[in-house]
C-alpha atoms as a PDB file:
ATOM      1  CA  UNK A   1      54.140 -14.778 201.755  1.00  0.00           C
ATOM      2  CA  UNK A   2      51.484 -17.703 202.012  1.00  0.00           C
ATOM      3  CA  UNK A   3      51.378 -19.066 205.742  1.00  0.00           C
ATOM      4  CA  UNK A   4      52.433 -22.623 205.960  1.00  0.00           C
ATOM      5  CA  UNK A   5      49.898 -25.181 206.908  1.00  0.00           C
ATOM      6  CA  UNK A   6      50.195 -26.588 210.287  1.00  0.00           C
ATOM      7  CA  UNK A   7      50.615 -30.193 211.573  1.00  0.00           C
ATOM      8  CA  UNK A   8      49.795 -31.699 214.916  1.00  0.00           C
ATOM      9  CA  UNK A   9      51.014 -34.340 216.248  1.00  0.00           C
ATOM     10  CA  UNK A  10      50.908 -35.316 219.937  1.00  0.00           C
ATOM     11  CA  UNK A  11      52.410 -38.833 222.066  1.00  0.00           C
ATOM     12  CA  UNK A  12      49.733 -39.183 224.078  1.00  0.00           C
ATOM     13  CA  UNK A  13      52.953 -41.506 226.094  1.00  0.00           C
ATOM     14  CA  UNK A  14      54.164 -38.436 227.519  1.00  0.00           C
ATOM     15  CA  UNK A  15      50.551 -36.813 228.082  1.00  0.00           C
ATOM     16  CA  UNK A  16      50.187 -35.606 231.284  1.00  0.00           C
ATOM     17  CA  UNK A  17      46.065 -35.188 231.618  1.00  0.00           C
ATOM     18  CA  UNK A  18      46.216 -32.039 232.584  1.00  0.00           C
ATOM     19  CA  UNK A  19      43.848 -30.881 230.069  1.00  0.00           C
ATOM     20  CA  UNK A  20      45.304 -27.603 229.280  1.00  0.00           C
ATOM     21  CA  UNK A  21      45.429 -28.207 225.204  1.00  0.00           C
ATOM     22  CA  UNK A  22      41.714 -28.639 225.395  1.00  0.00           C
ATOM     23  CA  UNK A  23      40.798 -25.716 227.368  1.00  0.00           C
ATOM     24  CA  UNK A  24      43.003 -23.893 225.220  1.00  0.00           C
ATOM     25  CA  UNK A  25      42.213 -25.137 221.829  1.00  0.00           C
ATOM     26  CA  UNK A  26      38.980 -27.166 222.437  1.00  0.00           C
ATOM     27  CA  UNK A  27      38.124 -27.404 218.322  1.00  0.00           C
ATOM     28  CA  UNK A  28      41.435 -28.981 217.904  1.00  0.00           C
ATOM     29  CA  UNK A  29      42.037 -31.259 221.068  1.00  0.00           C
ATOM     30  CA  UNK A  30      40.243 -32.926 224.006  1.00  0.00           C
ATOM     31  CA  UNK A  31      40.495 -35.657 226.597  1.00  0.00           C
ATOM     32  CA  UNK A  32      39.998 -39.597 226.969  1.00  0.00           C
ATOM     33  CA  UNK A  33      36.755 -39.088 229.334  1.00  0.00           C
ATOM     34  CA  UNK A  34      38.457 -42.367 231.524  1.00  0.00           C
ATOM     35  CA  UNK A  35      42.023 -41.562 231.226  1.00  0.00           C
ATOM     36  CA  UNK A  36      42.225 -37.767 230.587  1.00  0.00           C
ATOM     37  CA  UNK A  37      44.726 -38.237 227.830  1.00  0.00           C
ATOM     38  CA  UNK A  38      44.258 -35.775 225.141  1.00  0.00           C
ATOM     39  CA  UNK A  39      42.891 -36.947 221.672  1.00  0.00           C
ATOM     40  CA  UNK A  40      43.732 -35.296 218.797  1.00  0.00           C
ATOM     41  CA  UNK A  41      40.653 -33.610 216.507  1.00  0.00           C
ATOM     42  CA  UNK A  42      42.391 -32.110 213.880  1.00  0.00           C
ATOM     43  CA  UNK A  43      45.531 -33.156 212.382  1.00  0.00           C
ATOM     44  CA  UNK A  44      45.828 -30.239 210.173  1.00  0.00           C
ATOM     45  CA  UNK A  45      43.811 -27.051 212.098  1.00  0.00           C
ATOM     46  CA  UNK A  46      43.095 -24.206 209.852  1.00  0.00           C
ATOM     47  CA  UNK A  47      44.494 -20.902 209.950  1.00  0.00           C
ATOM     48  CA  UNK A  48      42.174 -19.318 212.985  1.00  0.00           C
ATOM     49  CA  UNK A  49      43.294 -21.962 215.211  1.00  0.00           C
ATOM     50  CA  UNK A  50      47.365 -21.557 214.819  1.00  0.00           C
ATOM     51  CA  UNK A  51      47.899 -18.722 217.830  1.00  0.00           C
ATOM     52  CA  UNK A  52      45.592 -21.251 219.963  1.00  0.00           C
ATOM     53  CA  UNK A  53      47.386 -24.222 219.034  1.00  0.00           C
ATOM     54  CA  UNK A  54      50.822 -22.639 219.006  1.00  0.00           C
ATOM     55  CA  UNK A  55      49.750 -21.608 222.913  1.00  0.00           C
ATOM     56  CA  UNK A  56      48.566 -25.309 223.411  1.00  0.00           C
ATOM     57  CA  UNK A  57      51.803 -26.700 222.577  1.00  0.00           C
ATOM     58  CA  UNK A  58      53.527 -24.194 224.804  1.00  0.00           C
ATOM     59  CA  UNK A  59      51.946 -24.954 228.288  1.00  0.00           C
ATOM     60  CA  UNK A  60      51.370 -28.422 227.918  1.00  0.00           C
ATOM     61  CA  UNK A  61      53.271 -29.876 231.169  1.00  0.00           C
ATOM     62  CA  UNK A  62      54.672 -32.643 229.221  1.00  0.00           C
ATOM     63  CA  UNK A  63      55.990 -31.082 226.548  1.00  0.00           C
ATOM     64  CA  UNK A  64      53.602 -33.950 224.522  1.00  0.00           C
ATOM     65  CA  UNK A  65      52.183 -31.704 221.411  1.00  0.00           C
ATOM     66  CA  UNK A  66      54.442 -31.324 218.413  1.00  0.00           C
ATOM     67  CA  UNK A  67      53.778 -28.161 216.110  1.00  0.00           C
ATOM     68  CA  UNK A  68      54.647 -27.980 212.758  1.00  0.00           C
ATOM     69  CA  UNK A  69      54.872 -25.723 209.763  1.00  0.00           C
ATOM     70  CA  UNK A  70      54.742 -27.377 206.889  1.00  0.00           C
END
């Protein structure tokens, strides 16, 4: 079975600037150098970035990254 492709989406509203997305995944996210708010990178990450993404999504204090399989 073919892996679905994944989808980011983040509200950088409920971002929290604690920057753990872009230690995490650094390819796919990073942060606002003046307000620490992360900034998406890749919309659509390929397949060696889903486990890093997935984990991303997971710590992030705000709950402010959005995963999906699509």
């Amino acid at each position: 079975m073919k892996k679905k492709r994944l989808t980011v989406v983040v509200d950088k509203n409920r971002c929290a600037s604690s920057g753990n997305c872009a230690e995490i995944a650094g390819v796919v996210f990073t942060q606002d150098d003046a307000t620490g708010v992360v900034i998406l990178l890749q919309e659509h990450p390929d397949e060696s970035q889903r486990e890093l993404v997935k984990r991303a999504a997971a710590v992030c204090p705000a709950q402010a990254i959005v995963v999906k399989e699509e």
